[in-house]
PDB file of N, CA and C in Angstrom:
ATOM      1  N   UNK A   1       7.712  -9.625 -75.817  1.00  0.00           N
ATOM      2  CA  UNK A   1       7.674  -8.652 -74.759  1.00  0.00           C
ATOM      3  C   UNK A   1       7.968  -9.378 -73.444  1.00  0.00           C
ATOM      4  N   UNK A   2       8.959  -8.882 -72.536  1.00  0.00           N
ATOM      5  CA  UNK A   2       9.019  -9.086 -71.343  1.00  0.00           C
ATOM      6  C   UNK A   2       9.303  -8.396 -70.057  1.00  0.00           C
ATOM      7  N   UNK A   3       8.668  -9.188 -68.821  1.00  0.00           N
ATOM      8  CA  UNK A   3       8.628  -8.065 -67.982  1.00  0.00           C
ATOM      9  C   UNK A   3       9.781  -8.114 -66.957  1.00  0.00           C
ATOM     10  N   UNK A   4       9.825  -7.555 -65.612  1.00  0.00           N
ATOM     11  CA  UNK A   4      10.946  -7.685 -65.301  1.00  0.00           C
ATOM     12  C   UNK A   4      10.170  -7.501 -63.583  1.00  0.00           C
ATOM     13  N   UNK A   5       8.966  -7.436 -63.610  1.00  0.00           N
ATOM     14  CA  UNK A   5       7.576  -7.792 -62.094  1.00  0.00           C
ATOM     15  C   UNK A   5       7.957  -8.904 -61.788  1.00  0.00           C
ATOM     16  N   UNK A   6       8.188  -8.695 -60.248  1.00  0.00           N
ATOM     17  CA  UNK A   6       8.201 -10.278 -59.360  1.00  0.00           C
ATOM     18  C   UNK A   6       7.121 -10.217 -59.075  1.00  0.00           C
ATOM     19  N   UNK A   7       6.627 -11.518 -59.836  1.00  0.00           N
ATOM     20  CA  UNK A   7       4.890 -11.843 -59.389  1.00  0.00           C
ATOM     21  C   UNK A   7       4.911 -13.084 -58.274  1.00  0.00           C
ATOM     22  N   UNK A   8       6.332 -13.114 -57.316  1.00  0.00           N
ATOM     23  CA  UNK A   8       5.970 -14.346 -56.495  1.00  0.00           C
ATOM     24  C   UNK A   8       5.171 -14.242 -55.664  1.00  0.00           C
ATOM     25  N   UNK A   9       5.366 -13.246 -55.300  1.00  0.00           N
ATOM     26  CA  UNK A   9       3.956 -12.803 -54.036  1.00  0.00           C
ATOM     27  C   UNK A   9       2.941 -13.050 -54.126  1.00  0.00           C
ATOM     28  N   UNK A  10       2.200 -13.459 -55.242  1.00  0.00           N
ATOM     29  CA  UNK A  10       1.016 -13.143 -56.058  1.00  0.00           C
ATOM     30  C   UNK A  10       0.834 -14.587 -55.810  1.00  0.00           C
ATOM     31  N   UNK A  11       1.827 -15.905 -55.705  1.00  0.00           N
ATOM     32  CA  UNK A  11       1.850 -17.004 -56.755  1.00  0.00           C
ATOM     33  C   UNK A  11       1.003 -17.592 -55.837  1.00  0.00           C
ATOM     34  N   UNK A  12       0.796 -17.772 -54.347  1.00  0.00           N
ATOM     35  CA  UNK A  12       0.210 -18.557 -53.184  1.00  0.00           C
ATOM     36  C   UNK A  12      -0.728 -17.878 -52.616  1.00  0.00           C
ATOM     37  N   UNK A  13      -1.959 -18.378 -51.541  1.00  0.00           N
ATOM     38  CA  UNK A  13      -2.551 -17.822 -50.717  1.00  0.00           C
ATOM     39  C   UNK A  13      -3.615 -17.632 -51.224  1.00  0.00           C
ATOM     40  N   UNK A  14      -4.577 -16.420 -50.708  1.00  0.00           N
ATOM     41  CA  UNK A  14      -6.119 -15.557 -51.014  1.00  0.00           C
ATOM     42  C   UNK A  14      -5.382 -15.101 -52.511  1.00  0.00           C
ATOM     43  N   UNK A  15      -6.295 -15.439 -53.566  1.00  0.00           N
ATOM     44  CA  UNK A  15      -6.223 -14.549 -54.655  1.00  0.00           C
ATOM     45  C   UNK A  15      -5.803 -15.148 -55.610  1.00  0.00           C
ATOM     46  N   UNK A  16      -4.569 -16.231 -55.228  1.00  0.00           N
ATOM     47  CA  UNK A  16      -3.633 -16.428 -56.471  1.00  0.00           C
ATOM     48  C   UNK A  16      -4.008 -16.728 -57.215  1.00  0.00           C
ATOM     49  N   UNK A  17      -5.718 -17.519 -57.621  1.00  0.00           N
ATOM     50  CA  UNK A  17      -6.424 -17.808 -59.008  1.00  0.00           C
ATOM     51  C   UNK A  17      -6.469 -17.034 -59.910  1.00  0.00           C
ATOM     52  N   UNK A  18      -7.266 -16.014 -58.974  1.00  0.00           N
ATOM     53  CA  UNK A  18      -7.617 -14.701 -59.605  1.00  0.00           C
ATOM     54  C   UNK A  18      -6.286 -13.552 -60.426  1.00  0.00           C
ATOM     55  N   UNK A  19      -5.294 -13.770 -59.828  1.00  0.00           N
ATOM     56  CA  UNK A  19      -4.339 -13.237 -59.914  1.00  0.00           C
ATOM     57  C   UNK A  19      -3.673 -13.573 -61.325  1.00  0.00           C
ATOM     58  N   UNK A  20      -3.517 -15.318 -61.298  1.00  0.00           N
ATOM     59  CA  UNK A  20      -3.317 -15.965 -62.446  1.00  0.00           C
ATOM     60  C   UNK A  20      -4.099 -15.809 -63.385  1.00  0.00           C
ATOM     61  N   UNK A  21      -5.219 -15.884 -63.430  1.00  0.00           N
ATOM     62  CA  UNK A  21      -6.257 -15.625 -64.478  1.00  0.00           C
ATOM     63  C   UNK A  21      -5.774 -14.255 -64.873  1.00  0.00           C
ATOM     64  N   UNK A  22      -6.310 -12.603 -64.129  1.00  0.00           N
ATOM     65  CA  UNK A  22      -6.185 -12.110 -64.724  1.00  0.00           C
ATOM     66  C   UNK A  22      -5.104 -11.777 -65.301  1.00  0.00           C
ATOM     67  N   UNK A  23      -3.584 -12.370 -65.176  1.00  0.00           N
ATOM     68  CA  UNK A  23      -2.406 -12.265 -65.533  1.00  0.00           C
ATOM     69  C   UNK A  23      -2.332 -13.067 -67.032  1.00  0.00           C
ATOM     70  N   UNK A  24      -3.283 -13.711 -67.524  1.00  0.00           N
ATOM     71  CA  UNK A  24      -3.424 -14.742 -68.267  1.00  0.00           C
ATOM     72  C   UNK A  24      -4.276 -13.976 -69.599  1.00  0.00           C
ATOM     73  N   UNK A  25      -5.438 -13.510 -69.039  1.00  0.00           N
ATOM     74  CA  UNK A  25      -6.097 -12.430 -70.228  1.00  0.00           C
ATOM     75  C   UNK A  25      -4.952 -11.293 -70.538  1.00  0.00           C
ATOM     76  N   UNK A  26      -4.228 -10.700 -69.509  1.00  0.00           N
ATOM     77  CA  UNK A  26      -3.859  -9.437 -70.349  1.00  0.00           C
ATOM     78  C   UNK A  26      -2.369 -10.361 -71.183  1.00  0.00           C
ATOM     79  N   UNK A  27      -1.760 -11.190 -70.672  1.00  0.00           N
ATOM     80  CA  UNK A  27      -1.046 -11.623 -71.587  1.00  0.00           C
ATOM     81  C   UNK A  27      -1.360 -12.396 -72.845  1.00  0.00           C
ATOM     82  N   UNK A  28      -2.572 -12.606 -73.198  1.00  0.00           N
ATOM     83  CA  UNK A  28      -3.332 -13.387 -73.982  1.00  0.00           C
ATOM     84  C   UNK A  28      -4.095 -11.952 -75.109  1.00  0.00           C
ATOM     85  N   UNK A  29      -4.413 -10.984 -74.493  1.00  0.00           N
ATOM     86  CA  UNK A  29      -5.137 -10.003 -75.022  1.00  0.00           C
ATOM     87  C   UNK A  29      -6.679 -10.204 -75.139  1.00  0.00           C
ATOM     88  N   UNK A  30      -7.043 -11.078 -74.142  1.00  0.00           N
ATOM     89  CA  UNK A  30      -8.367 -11.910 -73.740  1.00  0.00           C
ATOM     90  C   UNK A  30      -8.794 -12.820 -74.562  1.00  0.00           C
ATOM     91  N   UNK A  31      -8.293 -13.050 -75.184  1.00  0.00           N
ATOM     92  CA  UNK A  31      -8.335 -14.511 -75.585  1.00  0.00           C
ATOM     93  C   UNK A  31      -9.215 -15.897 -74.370  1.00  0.00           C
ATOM     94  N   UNK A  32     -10.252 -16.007 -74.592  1.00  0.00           N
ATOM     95  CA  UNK A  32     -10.514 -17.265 -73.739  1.00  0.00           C
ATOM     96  C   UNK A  32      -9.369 -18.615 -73.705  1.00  0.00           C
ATOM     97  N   UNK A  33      -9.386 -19.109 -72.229  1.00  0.00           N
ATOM     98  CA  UNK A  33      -8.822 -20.767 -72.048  1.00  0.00           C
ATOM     99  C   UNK A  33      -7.583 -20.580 -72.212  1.00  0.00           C
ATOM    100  N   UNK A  34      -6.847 -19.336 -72.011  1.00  0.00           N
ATOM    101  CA  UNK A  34      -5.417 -19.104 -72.547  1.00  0.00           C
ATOM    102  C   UNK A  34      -4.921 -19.268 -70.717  1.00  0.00           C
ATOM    103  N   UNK A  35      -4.148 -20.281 -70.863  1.00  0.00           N
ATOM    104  CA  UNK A  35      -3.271 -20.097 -69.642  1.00  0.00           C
ATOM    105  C   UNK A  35      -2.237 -20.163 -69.528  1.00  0.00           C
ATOM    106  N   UNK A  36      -1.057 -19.157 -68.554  1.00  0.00           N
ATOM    107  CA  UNK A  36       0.014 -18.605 -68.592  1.00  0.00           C
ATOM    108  C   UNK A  36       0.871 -19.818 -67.321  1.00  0.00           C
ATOM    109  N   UNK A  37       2.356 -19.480 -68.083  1.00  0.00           N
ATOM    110  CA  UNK A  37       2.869 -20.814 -67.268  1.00  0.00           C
ATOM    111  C   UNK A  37       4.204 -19.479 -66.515  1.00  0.00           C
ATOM    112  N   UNK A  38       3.857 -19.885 -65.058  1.00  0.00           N
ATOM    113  CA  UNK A  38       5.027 -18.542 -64.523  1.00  0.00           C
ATOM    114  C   UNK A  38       6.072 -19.482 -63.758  1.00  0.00           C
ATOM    115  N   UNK A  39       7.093 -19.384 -64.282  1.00  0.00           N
ATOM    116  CA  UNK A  39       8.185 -19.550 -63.888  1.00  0.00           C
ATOM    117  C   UNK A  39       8.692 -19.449 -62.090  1.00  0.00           C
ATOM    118  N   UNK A  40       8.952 -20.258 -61.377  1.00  0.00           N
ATOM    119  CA  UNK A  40       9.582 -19.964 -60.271  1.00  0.00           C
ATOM    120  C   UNK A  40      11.022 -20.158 -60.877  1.00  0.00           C
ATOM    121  N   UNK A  41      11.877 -18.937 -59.682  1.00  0.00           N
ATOM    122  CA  UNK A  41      13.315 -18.881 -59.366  1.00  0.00           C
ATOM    123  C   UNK A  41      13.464 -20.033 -58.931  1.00  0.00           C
ATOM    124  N   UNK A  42      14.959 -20.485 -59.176  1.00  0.00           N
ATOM    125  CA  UNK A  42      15.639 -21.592 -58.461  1.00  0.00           C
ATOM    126  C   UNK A  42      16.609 -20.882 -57.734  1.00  0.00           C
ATOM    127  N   UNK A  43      16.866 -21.310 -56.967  1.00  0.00           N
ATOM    128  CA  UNK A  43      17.925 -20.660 -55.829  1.00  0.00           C
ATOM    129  C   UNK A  43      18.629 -22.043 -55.345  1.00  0.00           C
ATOM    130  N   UNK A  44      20.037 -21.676 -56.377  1.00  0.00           N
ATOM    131  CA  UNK A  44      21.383 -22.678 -55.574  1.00  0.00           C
ATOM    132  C   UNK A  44      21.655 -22.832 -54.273  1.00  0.00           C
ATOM    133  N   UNK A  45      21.994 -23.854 -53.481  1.00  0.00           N
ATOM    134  CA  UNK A  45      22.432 -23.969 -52.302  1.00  0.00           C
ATOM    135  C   UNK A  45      23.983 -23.423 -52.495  1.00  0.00           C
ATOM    136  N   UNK A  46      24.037 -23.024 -50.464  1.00  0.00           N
ATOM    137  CA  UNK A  46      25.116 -22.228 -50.256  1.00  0.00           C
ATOM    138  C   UNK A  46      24.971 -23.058 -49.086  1.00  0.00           C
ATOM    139  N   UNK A  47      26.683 -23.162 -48.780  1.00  0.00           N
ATOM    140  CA  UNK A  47      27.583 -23.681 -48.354  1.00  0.00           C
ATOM    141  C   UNK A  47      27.451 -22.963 -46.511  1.00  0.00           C
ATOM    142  N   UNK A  48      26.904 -23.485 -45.526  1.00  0.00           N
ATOM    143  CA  UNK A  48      26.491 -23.116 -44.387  1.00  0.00           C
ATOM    144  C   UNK A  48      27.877 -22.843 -43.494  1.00  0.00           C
ATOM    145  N   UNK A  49      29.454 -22.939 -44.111  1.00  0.00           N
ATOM    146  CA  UNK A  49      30.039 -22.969 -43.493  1.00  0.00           C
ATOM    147  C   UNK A  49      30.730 -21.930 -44.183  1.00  0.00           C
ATOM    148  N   UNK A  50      31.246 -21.647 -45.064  1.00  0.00           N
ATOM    149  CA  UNK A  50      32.050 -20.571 -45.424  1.00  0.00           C
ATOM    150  C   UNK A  50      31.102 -19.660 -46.559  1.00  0.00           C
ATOM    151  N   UNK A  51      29.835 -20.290 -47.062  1.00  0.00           N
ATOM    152  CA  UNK A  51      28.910 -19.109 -47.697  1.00  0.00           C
ATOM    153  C   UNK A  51      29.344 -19.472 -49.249  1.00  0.00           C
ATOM    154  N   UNK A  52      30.020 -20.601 -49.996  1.00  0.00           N
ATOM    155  CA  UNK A  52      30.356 -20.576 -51.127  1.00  0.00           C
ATOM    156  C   UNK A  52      29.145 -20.840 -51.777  1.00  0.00           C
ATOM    157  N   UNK A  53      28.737 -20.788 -53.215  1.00  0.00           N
ATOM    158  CA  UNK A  53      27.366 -21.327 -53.700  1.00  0.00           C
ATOM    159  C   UNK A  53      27.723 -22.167 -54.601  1.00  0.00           C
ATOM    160  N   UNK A  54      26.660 -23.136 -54.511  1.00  0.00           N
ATOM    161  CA  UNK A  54      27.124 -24.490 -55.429  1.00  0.00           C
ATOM    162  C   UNK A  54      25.748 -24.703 -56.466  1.00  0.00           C
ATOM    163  N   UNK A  55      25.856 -25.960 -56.851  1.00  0.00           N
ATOM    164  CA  UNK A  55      24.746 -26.563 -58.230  1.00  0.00           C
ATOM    165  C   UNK A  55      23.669 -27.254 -57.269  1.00  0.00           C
ATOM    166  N   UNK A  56      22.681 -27.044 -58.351  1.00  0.00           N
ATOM    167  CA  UNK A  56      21.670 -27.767 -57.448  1.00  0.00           C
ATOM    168  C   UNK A  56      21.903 -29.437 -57.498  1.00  0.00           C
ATOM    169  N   UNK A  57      21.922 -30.084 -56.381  1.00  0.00           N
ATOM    170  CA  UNK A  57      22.124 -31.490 -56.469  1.00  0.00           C
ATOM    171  C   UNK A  57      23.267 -31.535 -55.127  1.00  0.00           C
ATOM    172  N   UNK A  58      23.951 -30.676 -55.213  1.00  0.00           N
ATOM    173  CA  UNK A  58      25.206 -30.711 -53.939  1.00  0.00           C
ATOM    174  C   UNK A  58      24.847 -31.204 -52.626  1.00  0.00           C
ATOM    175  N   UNK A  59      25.427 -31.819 -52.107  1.00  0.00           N
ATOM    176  CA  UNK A  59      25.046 -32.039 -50.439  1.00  0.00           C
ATOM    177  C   UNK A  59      26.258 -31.389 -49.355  1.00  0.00           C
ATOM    178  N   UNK A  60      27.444 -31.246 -50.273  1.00  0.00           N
ATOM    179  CA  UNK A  60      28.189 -31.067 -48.968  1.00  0.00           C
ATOM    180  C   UNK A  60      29.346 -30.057 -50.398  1.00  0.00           C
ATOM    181  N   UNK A  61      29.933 -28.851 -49.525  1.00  0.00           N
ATOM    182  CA  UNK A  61      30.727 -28.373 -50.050  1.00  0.00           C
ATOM    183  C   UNK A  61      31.955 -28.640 -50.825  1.00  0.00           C
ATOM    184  N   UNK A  62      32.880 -28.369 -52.128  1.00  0.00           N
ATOM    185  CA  UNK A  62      33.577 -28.657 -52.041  1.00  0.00           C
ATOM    186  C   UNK A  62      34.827 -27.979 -51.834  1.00  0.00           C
ATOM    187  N   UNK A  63      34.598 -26.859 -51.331  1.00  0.00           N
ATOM    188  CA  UNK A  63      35.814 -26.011 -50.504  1.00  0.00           C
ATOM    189  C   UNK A  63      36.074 -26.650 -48.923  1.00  0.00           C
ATOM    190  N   UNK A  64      35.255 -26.795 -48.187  1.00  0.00           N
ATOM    191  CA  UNK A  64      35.454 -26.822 -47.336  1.00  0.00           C
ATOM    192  C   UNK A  64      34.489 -28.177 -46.372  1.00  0.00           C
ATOM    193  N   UNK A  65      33.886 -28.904 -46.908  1.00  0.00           N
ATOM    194  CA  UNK A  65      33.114 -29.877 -46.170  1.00  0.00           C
ATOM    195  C   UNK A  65      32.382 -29.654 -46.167  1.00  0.00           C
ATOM    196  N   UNK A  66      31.727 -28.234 -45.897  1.00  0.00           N
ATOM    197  CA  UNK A  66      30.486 -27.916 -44.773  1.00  0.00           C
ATOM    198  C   UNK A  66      28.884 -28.687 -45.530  1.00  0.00           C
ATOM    199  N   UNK A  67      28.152 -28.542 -44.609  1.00  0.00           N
ATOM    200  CA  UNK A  67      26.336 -28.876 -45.595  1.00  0.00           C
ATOM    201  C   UNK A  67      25.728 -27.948 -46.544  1.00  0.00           C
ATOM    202  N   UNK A  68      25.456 -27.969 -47.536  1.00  0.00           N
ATOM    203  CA  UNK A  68      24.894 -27.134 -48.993  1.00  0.00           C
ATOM    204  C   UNK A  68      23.363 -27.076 -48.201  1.00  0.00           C
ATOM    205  N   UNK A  69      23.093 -25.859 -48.288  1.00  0.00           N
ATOM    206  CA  UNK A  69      21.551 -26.114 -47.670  1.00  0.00           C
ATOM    207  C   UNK A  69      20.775 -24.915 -48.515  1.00  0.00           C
ATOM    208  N   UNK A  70      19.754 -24.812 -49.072  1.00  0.00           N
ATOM    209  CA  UNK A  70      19.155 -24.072 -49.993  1.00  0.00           C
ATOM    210  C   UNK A  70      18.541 -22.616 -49.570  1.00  0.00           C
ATOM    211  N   UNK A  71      18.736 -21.846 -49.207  1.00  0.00           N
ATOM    212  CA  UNK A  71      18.508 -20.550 -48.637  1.00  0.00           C
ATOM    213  C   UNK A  71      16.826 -20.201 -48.577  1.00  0.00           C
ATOM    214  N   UNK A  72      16.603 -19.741 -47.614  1.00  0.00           N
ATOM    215  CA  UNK A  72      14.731 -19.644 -47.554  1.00  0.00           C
ATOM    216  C   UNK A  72      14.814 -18.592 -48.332  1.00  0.00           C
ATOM    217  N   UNK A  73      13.281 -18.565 -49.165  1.00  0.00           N
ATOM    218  CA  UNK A  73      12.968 -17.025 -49.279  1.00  0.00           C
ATOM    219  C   UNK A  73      11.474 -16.667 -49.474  1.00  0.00           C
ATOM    220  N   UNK A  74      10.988 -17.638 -48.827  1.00  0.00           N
ATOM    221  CA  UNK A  74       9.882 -17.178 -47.528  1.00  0.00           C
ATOM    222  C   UNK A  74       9.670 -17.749 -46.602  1.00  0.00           C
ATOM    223  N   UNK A  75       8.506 -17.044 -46.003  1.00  0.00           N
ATOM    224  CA  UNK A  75       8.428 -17.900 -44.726  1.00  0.00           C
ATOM    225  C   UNK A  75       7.760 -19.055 -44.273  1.00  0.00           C
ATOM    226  N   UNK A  76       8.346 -20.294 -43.281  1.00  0.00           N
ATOM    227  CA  UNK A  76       7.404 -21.073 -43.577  1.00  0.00           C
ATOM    228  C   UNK A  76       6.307 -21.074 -42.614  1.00  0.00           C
ATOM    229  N   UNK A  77       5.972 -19.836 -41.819  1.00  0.00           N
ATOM    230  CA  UNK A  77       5.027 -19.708 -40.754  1.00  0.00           C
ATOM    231  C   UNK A  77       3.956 -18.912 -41.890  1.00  0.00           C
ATOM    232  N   UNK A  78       3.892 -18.067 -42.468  1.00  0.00           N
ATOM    233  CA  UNK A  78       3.513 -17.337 -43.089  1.00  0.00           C
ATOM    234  C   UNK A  78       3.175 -17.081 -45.189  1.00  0.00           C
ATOM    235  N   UNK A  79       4.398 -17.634 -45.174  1.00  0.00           N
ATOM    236  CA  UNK A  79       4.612 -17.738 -46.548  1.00  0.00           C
ATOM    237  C   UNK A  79       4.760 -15.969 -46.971  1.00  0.00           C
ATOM    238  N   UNK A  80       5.474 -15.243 -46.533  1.00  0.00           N
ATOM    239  CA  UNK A  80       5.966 -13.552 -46.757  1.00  0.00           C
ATOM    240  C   UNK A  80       6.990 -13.702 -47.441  1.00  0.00           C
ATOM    241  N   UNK A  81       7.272 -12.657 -48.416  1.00  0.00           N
ATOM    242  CA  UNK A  81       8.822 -13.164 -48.869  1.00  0.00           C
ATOM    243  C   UNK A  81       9.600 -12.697 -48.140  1.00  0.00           C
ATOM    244  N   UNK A  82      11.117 -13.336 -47.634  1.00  0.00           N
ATOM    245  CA  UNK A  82      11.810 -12.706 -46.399  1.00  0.00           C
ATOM    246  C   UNK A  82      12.878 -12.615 -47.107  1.00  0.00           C
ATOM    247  N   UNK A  83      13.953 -11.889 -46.734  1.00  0.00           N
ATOM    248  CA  UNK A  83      15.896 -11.848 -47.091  1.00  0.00           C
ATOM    249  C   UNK A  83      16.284 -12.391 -46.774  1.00  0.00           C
ATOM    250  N   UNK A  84      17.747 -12.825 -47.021  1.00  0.00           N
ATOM    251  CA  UNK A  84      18.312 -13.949 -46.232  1.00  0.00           C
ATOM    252  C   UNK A  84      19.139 -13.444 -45.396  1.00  0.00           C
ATOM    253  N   UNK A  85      19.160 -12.622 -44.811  1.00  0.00           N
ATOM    254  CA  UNK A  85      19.960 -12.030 -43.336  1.00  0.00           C
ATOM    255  C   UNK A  85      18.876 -12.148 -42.078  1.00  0.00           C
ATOM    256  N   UNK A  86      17.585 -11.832 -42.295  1.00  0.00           N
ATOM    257  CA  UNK A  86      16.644 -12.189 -41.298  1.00  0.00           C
ATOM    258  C   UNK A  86      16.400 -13.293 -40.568  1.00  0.00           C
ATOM    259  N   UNK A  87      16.559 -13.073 -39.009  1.00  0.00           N
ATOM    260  CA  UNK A  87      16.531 -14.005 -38.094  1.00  0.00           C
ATOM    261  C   UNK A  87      15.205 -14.077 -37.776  1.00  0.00           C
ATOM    262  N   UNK A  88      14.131 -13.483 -38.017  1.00  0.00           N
ATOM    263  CA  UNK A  88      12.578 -13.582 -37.646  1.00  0.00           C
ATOM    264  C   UNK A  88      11.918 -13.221 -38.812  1.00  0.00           C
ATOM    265  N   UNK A  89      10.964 -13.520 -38.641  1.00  0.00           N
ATOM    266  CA  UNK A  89       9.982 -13.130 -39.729  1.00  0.00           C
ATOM    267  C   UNK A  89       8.977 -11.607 -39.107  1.00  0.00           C
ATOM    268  N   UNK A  90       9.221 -10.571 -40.504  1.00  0.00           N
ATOM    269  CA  UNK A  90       8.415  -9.470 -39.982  1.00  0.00           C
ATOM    270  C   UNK A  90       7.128  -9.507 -39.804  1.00  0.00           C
ATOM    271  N   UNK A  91       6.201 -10.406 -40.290  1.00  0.00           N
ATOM    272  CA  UNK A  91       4.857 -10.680 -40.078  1.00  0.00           C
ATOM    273  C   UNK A  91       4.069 -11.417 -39.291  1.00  0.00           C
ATOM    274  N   UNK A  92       5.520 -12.690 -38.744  1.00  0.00           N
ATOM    275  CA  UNK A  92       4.435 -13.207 -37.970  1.00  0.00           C
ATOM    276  C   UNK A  92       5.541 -13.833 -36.823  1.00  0.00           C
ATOM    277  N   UNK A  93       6.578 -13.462 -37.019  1.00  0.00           N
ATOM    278  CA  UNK A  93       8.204 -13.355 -36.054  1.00  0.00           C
ATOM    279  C   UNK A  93       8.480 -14.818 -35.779  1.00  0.00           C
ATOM    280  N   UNK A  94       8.011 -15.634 -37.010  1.00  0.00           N
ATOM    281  CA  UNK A  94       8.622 -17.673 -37.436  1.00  0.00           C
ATOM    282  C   UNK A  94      10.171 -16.938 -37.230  1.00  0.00           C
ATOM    283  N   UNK A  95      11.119 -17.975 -36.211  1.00  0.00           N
ATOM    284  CA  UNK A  95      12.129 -18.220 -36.282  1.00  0.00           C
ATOM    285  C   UNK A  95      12.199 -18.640 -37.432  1.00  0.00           C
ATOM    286  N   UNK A  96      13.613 -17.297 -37.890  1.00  0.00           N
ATOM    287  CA  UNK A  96      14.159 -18.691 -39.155  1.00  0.00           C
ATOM    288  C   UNK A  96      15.511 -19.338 -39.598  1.00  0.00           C
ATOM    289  N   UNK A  97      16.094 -18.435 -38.240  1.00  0.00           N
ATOM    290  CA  UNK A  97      17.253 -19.646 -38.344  1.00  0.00           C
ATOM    291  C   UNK A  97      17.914 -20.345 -37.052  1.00  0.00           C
TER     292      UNK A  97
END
């Protein structure tokens, strides 16, 4: 069975024990000492000059030169998850680019 819930929100901050745990019984069916291993996204770097996306490991484009730089997707004033068109953060207005 699988799900298709972004539990990143969940993953940091107030709660996330609790969060993990109980994410851990219902995938377990309560089973004691059962603990669940959650996956973070990787997110390829993109190319700061023309927007191409590359492999992780890249430093510099190979279309065009530019710097490979890894796209935020949260914040680092806050830790919110943000988009990557946002120039502020809605929660706590961290410059973010």
């Amino acid at each position: 069975m699988t799900s298709s819930r972004d539990l990143t929100r969940y993953q940091r901050g107030e709660g996330a024990a609790e969060v993990a745990d109980a994410f851990a019984k219902i995938v377990s069916g309560g089973k004691p000492g059962y603990k669940t291993v959650i996956e973070k996204k990787v997110f390829p770097p993109k190319c700061v000059n023309c927007g191409r996306g590359g492999d992780n490991g890249q430093k510099f484009c190979p279309q065009c030169g530019g710097k490979m730089v890894v796209p935020l997707t949260n914040c680092p004033g806050c830790d919110k998850p943000i988009d990557d068109a946002e120039k502020f953060c809605t929660e706590c207005g961290h410059k973010l680019k």
